[in-house]
C-alpha atoms as a PDB file:
ATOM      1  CA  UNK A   1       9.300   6.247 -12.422  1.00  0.00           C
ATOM      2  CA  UNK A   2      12.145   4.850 -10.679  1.00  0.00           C
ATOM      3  CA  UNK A   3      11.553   0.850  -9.244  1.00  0.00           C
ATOM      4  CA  UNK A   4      10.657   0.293  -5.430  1.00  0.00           C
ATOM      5  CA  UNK A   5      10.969  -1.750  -2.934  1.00  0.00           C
ATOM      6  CA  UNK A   6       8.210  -4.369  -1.790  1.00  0.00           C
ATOM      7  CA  UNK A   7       8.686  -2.992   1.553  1.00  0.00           C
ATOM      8  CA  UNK A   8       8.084   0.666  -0.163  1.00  0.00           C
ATOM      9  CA  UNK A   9       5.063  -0.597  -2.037  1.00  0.00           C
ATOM     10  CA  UNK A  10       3.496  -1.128   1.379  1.00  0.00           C
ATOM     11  CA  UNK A  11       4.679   1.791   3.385  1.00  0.00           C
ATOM     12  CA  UNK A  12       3.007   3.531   0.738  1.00  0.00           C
ATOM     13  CA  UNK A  13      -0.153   1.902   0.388  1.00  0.00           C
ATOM     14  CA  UNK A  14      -0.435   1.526   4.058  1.00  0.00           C
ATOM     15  CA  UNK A  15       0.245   5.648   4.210  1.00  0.00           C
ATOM     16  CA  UNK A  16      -2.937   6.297   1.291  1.00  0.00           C
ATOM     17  CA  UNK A  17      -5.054   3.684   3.628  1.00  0.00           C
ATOM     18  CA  UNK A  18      -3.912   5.503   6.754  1.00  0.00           C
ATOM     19  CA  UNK A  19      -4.431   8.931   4.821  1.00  0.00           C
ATOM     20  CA  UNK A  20      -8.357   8.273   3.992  1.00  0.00           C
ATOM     21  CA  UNK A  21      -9.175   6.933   7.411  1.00  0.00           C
ATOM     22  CA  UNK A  22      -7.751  10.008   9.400  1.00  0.00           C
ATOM     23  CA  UNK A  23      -7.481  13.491   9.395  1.00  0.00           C
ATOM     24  CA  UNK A  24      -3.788  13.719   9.828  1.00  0.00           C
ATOM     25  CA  UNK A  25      -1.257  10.900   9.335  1.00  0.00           C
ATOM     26  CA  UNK A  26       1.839  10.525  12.063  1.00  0.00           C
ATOM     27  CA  UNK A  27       4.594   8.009  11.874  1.00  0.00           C
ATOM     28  CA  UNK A  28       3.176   6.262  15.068  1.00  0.00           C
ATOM     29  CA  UNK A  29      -0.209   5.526  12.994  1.00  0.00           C
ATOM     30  CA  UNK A  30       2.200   3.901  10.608  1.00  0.00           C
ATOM     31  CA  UNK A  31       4.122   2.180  13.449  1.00  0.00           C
ATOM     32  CA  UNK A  32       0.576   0.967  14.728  1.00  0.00           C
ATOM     33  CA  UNK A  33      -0.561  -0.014  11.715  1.00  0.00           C
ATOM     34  CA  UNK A  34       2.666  -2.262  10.092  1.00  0.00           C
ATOM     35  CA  UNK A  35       3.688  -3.749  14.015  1.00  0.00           C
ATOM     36  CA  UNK A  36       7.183  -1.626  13.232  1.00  0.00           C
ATOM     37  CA  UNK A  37       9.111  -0.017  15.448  1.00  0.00           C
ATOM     38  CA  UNK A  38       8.876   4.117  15.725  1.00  0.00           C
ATOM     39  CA  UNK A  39      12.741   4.117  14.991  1.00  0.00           C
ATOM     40  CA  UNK A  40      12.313   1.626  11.935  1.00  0.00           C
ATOM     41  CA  UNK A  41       9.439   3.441  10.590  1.00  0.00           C
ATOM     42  CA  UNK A  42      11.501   6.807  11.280  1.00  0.00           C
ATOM     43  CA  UNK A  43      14.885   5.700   9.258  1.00  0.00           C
ATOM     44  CA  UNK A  44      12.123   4.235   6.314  1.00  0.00           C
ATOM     45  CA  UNK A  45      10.688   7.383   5.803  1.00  0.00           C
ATOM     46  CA  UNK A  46      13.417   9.291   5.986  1.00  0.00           C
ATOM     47  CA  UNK A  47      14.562   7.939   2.837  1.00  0.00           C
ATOM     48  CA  UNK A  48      10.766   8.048   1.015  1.00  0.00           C
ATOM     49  CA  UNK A  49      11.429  11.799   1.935  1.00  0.00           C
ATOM     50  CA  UNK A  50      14.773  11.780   0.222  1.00  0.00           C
ATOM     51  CA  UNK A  51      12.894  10.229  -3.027  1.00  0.00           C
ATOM     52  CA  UNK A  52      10.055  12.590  -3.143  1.00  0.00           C
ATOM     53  CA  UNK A  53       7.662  10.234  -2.080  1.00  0.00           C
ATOM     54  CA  UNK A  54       6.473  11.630   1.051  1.00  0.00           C
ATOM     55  CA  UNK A  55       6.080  14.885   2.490  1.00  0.00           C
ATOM     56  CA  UNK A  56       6.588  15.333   6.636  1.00  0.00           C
ATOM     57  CA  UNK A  57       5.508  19.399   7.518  1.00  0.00           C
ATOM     58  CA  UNK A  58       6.656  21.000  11.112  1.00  0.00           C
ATOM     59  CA  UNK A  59       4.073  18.872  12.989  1.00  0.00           C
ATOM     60  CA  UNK A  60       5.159  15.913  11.738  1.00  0.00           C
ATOM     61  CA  UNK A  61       2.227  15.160   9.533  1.00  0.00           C
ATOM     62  CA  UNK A  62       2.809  12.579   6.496  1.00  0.00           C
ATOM     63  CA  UNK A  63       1.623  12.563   3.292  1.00  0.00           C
ATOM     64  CA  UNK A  64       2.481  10.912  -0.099  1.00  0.00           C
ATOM     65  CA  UNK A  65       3.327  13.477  -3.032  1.00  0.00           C
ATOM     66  CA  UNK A  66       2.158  12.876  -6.628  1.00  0.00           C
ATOM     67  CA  UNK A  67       5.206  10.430  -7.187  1.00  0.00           C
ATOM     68  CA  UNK A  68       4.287   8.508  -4.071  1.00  0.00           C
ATOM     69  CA  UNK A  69       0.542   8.867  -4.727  1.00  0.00           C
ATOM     70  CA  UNK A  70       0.994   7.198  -8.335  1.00  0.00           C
ATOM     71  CA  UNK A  71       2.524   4.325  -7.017  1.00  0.00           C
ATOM     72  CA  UNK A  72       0.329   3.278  -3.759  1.00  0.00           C
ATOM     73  CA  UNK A  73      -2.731   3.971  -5.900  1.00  0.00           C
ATOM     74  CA  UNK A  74      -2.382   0.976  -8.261  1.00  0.00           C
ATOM     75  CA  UNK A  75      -0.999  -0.776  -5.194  1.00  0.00           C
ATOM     76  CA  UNK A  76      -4.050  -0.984  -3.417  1.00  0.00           C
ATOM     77  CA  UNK A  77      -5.764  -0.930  -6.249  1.00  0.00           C
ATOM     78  CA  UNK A  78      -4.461  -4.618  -7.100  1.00  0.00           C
ATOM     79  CA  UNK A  79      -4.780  -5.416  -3.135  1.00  0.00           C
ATOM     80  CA  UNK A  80      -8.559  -4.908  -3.360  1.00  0.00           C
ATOM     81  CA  UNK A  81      -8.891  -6.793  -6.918  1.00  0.00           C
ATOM     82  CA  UNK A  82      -7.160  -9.997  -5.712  1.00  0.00           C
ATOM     83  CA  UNK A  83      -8.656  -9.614  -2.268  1.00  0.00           C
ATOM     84  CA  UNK A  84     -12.045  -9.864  -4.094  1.00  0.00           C
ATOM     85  CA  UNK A  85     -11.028 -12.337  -6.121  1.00  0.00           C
ATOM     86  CA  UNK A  86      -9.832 -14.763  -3.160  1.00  0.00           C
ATOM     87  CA  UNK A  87     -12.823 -13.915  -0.928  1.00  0.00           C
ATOM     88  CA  UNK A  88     -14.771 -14.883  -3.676  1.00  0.00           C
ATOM     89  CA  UNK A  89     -12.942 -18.385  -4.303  1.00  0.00           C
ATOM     90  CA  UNK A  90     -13.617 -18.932  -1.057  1.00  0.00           C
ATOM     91  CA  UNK A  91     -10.739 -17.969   1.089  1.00  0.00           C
ATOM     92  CA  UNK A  92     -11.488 -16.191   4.768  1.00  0.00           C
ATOM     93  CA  UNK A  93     -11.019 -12.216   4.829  1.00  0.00           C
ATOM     94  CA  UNK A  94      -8.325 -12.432   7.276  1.00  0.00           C
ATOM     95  CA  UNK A  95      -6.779 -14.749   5.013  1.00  0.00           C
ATOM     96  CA  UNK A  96      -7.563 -13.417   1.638  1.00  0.00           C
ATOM     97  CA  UNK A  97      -5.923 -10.048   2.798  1.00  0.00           C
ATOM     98  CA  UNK A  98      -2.917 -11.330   3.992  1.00  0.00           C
ATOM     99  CA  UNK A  99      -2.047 -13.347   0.632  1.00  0.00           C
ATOM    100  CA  UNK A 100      -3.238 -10.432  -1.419  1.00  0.00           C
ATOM    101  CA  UNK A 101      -0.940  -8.912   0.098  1.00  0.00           C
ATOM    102  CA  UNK A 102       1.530 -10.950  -0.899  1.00  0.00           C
ATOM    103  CA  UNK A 103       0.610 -11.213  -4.336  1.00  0.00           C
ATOM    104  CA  UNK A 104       0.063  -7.623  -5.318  1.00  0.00           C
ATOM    105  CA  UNK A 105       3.908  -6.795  -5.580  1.00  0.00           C
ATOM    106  CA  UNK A 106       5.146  -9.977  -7.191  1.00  0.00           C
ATOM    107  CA  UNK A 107       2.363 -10.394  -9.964  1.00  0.00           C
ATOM    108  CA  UNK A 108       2.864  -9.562 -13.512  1.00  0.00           C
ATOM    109  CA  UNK A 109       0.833  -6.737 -15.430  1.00  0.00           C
ATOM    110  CA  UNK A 110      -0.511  -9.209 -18.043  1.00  0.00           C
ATOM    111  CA  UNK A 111      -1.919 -11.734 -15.234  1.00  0.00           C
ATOM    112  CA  UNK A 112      -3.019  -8.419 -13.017  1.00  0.00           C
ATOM    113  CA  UNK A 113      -5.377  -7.332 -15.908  1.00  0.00           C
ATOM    114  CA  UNK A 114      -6.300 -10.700 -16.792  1.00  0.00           C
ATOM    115  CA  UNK A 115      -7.538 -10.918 -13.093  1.00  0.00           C
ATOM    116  CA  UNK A 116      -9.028  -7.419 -12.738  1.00  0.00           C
ATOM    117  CA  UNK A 117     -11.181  -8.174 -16.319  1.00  0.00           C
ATOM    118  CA  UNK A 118     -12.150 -11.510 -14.574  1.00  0.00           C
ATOM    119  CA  UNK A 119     -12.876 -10.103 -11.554  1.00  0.00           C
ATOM    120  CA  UNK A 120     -15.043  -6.716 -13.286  1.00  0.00           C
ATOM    121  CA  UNK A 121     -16.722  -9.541 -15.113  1.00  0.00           C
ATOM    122  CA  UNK A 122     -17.793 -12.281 -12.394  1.00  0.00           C
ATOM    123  CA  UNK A 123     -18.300  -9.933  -9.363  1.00  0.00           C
END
């Protein structure tokens, strides 16, 4: 699997989120959702679509493919480990999901599963 982007990582994750709270997924839930722009969201997917990693049909509904399912999956996979992790420390929600959020694309494998055995362990 080819690398992404940080900003792809969360296009994508924010797409899966998007994709189990609603029946159908447009690009203004994704505009709504990241505070982008409908023409910045539109250029962004266009080239997810040219990577295989979302699907648009003639309505306009999104949806990740397997490639673009395989990487928001572990995504927010490690959002919700370190989120629990932080909330746990001590850290507000609000808080604790905006730094996951930071931390979940920059964090190496080796500390991730260190932190996700931890976590499985404590919690």
């Amino acid at each position: 699997m080819e690398h992404v982007t940080e900003a792809t990582e969360n296009y994508l994750e924010t797409l899966l989120i998007l994709s189990q709270r609603l029946k159908e997924v447009h690009a203004i839930d994704i505009c709504t959702e990241l505070g982008y722009s409908r023409p910045t969201v539109s250029v962004f997917l266009k080239g997810m679509r040219k990577k295989g990693l979302v699907e648009v049909d003639e309505n306009n509904h999104i949806w990740l493919t397997e490639t673009g399912r395989a990487i928001a999956v572990p995504i927010y996979e490690r959002h919700n480990t370190l989120l629990k992790l932080l909330e746990q420390l001590g850290v507000s929600p609000k808080t604790a999901a905006i730094d996951a959020c930071k931390i979940e694309h920059d964090l190496s494998e080796e500390t991730y599963q260190c932190i996700r055995r931890f976590v499985n362990k404590a919690l």
